[in-house]
Protein backbone atom coordinates (compact mmCIF):
# COMPACT_ATOMS: atom_id res chain seq x y z
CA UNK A 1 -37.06 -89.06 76.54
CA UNK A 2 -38.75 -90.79 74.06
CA UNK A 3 -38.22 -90.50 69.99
CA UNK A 4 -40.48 -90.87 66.73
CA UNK A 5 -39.70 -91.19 63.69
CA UNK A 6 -42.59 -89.16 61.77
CA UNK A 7 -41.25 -88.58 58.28
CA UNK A 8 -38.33 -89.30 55.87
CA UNK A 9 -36.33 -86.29 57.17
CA UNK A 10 -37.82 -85.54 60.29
CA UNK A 11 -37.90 -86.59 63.75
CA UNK A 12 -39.65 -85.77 66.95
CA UNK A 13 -38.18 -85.92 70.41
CA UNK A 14 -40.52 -85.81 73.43
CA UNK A 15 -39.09 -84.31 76.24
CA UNK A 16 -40.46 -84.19 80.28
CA UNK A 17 -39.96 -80.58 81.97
CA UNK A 18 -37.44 -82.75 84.25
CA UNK A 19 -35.15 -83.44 80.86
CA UNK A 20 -35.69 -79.88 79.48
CA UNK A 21 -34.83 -78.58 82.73
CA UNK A 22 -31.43 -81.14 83.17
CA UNK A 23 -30.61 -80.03 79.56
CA UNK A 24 -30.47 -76.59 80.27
CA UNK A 25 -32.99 -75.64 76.80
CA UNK A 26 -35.68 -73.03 76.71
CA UNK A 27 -38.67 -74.25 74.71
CA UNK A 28 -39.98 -70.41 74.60
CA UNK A 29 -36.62 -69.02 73.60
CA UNK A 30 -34.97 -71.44 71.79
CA UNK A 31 -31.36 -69.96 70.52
CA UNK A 32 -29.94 -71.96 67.82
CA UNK A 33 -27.03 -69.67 67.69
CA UNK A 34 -25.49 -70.39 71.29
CA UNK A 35 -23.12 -73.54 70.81
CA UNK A 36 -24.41 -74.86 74.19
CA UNK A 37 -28.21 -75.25 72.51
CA UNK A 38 -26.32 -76.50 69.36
CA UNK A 39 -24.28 -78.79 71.01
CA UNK A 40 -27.50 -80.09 73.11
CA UNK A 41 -29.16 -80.38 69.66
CA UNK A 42 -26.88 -82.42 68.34
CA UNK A 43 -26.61 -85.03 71.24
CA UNK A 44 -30.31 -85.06 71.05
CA UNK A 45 -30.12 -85.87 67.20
CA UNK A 46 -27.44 -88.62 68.07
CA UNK A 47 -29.71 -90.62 70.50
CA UNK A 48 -32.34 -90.56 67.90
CA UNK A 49 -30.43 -91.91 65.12
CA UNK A 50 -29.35 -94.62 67.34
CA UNK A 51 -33.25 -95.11 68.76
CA UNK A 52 -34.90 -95.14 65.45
CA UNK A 53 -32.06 -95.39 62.67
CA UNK A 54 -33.10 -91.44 61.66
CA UNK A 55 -30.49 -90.78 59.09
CA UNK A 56 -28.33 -88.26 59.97
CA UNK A 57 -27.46 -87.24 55.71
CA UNK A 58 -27.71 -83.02 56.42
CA UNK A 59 -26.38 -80.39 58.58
CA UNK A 60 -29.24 -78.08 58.46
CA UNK A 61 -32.55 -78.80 60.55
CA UNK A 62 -35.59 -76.67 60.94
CA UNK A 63 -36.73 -76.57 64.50
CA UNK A 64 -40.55 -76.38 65.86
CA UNK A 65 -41.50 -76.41 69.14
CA UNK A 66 -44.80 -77.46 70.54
CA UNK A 67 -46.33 -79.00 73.84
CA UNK A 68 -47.69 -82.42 74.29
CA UNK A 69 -49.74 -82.71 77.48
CA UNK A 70 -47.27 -81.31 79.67
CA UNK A 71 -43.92 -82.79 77.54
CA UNK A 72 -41.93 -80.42 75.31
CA UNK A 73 -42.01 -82.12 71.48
CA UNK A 74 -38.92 -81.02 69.75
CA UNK A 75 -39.59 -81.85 65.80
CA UNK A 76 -36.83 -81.38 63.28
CA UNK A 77 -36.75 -81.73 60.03
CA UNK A 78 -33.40 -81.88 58.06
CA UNK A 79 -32.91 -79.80 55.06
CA UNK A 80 -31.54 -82.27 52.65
CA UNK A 81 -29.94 -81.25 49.65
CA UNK A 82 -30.36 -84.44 47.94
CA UNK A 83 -34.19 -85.18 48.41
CA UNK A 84 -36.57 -86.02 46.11
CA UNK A 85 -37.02 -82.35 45.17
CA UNK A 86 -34.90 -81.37 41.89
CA UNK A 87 -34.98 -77.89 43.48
CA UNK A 88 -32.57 -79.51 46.24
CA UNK A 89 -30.61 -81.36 44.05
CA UNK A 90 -26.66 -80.18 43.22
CA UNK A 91 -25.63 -78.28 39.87
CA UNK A 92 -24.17 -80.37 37.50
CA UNK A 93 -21.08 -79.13 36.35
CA UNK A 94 -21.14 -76.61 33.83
CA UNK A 95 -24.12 -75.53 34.66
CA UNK A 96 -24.22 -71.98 35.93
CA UNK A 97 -24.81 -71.37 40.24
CA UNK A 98 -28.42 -71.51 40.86
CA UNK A 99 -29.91 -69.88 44.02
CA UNK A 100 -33.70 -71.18 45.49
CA UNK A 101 -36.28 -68.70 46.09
CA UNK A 102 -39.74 -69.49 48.05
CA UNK A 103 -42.21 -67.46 47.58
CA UNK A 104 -46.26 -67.24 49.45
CA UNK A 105 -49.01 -66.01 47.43
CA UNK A 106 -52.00 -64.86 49.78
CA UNK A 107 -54.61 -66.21 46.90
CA UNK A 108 -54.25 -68.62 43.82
CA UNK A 109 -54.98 -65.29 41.26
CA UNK A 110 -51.87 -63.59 42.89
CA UNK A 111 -50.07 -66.63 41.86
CA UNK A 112 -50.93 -66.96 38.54
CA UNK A 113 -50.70 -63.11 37.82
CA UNK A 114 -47.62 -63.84 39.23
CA UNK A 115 -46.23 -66.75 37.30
CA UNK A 116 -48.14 -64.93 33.74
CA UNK A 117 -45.12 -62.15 34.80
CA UNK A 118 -42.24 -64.26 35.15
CA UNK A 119 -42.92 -66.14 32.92
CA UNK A 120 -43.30 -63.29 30.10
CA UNK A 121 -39.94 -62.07 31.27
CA UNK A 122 -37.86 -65.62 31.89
CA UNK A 123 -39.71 -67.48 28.97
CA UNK A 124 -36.37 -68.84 27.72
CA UNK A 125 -34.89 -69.60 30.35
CA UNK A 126 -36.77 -70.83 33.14
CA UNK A 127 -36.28 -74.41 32.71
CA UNK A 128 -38.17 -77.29 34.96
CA UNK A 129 -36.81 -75.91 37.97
CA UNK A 130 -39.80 -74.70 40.02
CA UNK A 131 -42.26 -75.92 42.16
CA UNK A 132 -46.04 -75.20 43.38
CA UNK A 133 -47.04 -76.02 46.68
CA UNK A 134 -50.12 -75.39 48.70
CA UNK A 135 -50.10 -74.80 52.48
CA UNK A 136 -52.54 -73.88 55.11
CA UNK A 137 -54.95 -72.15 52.21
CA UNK A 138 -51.48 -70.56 50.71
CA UNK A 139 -50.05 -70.97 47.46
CA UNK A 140 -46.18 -71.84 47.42
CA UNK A 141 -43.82 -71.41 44.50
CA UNK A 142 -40.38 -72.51 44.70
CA UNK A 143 -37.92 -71.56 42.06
CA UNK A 144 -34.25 -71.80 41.02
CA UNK A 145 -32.77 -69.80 38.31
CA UNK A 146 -29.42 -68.56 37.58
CA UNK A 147 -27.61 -65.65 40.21
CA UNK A 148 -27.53 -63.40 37.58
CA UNK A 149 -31.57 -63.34 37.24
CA UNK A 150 -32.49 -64.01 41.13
CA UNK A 151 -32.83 -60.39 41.72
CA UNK A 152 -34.95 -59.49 38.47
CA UNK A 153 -37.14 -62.56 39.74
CA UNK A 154 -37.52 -61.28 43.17
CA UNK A 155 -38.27 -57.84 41.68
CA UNK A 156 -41.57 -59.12 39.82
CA UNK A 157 -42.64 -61.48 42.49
CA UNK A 158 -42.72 -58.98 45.56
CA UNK A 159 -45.50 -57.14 43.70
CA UNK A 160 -47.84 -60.52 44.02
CA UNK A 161 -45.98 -62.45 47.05
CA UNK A 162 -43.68 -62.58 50.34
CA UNK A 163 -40.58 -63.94 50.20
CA UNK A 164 -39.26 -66.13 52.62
CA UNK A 165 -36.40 -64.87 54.62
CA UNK A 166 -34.75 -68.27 54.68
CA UNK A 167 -34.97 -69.63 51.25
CA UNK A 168 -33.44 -73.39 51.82
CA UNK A 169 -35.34 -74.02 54.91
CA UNK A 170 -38.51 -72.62 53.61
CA UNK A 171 -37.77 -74.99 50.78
CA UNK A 172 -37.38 -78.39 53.21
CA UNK A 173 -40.30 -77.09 55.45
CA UNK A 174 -42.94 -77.00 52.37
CA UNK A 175 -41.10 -80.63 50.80
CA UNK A 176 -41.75 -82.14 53.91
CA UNK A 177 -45.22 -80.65 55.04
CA UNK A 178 -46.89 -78.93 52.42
CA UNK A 179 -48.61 -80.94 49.18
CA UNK A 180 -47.12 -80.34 46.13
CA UNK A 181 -49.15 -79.82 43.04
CA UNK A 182 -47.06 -79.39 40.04
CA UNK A 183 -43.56 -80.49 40.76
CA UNK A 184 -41.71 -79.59 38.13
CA UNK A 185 -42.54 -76.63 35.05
CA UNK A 186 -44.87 -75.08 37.42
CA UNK A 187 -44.53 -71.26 36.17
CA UNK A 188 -45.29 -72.60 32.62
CA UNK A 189 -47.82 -75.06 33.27
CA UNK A 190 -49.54 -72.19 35.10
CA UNK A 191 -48.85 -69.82 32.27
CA UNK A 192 -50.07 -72.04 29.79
CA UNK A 193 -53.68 -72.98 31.56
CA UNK A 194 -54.14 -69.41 32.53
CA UNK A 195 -52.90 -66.75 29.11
């Protein structure tokens, strides 16, 4: 069992078949529900804090599986709510609940259509609170507005994106892998460049 340390909020444990096998996991079908695999996950996350002084700050990880030669790599990146990102940060109080959306624009004109739209409609109250990413030739947007406007948001992006199905770990997947391009104001510097 051997442990890396490959980013602020992620870590990679390399397992042999032997291990995989003693720990009773399932690389193919990997159930994050069952409290056995949690339970195993956990251990696993232990040892590595201890091996490499990972910092164990978040409750949430993201979970890839891949194959090194013929080792099972375990990588898992923590969802942290205080990072870097303001996206991730918590409300201050007063301030009303604010939910995260992610969305994936196939092409960089879907996105701007896209931000021209919300922006028309949330031009008051949009605030710095999204993001623009780009990942594997797609075009990321990651946005926080008030409950009360999440669904009219969602309603106007759909036409020119996907939405993630898991907002908050779409959100620490793309702050941890993907490069970020405008990281704060993005639907109005877009808007601006491009009315």
């Amino acid at each position: 069992m051997k442990f890396r340390q490959s980013g602020e909020h992620t870590v990679e444990i390399v397992l042999t078949p032997h291990e995989v096998s003693a720990l009773r996991l399932n690389p193919q079908e990997m159930d994050c529900d069952s409290p056995t695999t949690r339970k195993t996950l956990a251990g696993l996350l232990q040892k590595a804090a201890k091996e490499t002084g990972f910092l164990l700050d978040t409750e949430e990880f993201l979970i890839e599986v891949s194959s090194e030669q013929e080792n099972t790599v375990l990588t898992l990146s923590g969802i942290c709510p205080y990072s870097d990102s303001m996206i991730l940060k918590p409300q201050t109080q007063g301030q009303p609940p604010q939910t995260v959306q992610v969305y994936r624009f196939a092409g960089s004109e879907e996105a701007i259509r896209g931000c021209l739209r919300l922006y028309e409609t949330f031009f008051e109250s949009l605030g710095e609170n999204s993001l623009y990413y780009t990942q594997e030739g797609n075009f990321c947007l990651i946005l926080s507005l008030p409950k009360k406007e999440a669904a009219r948001a969602k309603g106007i992006l759909l036409e020119y994106a996907e939405k993630a199905q898991h907002d908050t770990l779409a959100a620490g997947a793309l702050e941890e892998h993907a490069k970020c391009f405008l990281r704060k104001n993005a639907v109005q510097t877009l808007s601006q460049y491009f009315s």
